[in-house]
Protein backbone atom coordinates (compact mmCIF):
# COMPACT_ATOMS: atom_id res chain seq x y z
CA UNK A 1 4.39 12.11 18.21
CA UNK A 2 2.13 11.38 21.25
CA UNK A 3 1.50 8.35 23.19
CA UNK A 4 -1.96 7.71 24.19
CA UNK A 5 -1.65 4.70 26.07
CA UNK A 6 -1.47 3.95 29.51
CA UNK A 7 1.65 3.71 31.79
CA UNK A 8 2.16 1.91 35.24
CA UNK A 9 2.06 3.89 37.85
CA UNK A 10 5.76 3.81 39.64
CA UNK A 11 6.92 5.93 42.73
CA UNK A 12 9.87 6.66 40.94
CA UNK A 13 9.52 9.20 37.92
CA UNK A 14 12.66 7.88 35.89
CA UNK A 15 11.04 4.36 36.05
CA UNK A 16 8.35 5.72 33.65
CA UNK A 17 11.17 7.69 31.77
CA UNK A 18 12.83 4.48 30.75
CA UNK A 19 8.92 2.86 29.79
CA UNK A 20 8.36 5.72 27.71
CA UNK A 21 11.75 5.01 25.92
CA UNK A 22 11.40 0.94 25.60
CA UNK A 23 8.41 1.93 23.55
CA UNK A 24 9.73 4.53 21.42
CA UNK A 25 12.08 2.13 20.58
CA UNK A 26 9.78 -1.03 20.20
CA UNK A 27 7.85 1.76 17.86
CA UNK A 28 10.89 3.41 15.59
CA UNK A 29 11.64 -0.11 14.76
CA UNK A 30 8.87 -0.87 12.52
CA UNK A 31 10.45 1.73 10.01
CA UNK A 32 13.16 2.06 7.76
CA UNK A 33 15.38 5.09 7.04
CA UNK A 34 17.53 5.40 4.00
CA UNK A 35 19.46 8.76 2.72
CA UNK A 36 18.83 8.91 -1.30
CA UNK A 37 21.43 11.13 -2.92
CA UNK A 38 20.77 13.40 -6.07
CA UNK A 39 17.26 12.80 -6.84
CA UNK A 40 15.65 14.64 -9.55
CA UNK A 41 12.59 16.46 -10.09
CA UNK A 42 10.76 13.10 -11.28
CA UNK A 43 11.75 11.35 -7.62
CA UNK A 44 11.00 14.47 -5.86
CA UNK A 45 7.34 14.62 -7.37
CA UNK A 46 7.34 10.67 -6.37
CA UNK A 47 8.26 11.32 -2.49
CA UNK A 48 5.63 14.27 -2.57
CA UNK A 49 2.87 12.22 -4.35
CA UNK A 50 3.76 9.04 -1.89
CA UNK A 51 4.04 11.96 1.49
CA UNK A 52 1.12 10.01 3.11
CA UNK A 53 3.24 6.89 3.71
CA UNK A 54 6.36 8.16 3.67
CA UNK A 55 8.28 10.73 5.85
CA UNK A 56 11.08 12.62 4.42
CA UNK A 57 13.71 15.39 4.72
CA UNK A 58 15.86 17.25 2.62
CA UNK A 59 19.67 16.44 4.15
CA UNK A 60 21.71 18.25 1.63
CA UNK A 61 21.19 19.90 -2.04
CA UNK A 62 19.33 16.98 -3.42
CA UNK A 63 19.93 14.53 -0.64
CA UNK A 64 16.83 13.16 0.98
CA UNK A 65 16.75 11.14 4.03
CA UNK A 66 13.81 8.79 3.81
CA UNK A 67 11.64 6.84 6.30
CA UNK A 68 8.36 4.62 5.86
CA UNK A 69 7.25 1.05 7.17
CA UNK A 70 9.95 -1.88 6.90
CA UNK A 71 7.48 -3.90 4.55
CA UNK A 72 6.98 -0.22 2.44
CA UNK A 73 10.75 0.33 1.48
CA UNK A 74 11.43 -2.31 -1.08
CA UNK A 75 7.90 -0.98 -3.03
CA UNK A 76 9.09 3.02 -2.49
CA UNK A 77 12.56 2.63 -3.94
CA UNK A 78 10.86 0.53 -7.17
CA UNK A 79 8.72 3.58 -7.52
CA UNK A 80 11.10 6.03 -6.64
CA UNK A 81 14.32 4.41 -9.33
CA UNK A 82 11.90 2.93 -12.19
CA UNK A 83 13.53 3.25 -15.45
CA UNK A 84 11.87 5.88 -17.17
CA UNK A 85 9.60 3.89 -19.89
CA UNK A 86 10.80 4.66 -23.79
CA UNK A 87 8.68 4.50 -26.66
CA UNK A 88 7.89 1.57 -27.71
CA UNK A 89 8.57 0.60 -31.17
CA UNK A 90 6.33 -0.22 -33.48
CA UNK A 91 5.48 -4.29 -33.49
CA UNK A 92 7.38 -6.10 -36.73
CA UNK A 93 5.26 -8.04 -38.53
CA UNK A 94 6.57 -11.53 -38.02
CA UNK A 95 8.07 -13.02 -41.31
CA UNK A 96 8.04 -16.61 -42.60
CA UNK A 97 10.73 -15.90 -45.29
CA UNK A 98 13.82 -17.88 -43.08
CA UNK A 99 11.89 -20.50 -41.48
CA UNK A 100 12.96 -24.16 -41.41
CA UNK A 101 9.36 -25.43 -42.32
CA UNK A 102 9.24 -23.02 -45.79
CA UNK A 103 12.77 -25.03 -47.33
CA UNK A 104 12.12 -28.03 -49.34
């Protein structure tokens, strides 16, 4: 990562050193990290199709440590742990047989 902006000149070099730091950190915290443990293919494909907003790193066998925006996090893990969709059934057709308005 580079810093293009523009520092106040100081006579003393660590002076700058702790600038440079104040806004790493005023930077790094405008993202979340998060380790994710045993994802599958499926999730892998999902971090790999999302890689453009979202940084990650492989931490262990199929743990991923995971960084994006704060406001991007809650979105990701939706995308990332949806319930895989089942089939749906066929609609019933809805029967009048049982209702109240049919007994006399």
């Amino acid at each position: 990562m580079i810093y293009n902006g523009t520092f106040p000149k100081h006579l003393q070099r660590s002076r700058n050193e702790v600038i440079l730091g104040n806004k790493t950190n005023e930077f790094m915290r405008q993202f979340e990290c998060q380790t994710f443990s045993k994802l599958d293919e499926n999730q892998l494909d999902i971090l790999q199709m999302n890689s453009a907003t979202v940084a990650f790193s492989r931490t262990n066998e199929n743990d991923y440590m995971v960084a994006t925006k704060l406001h991007e996090m809650q979105e990701f893990k939706r995308k990332l742990f949806a319930k895989t969709k089942q089939p749906s059934l066929p609609e019933q057709p809805y029967s009048v047989i049982n209702s109240p308005s049919n007994k006399k």
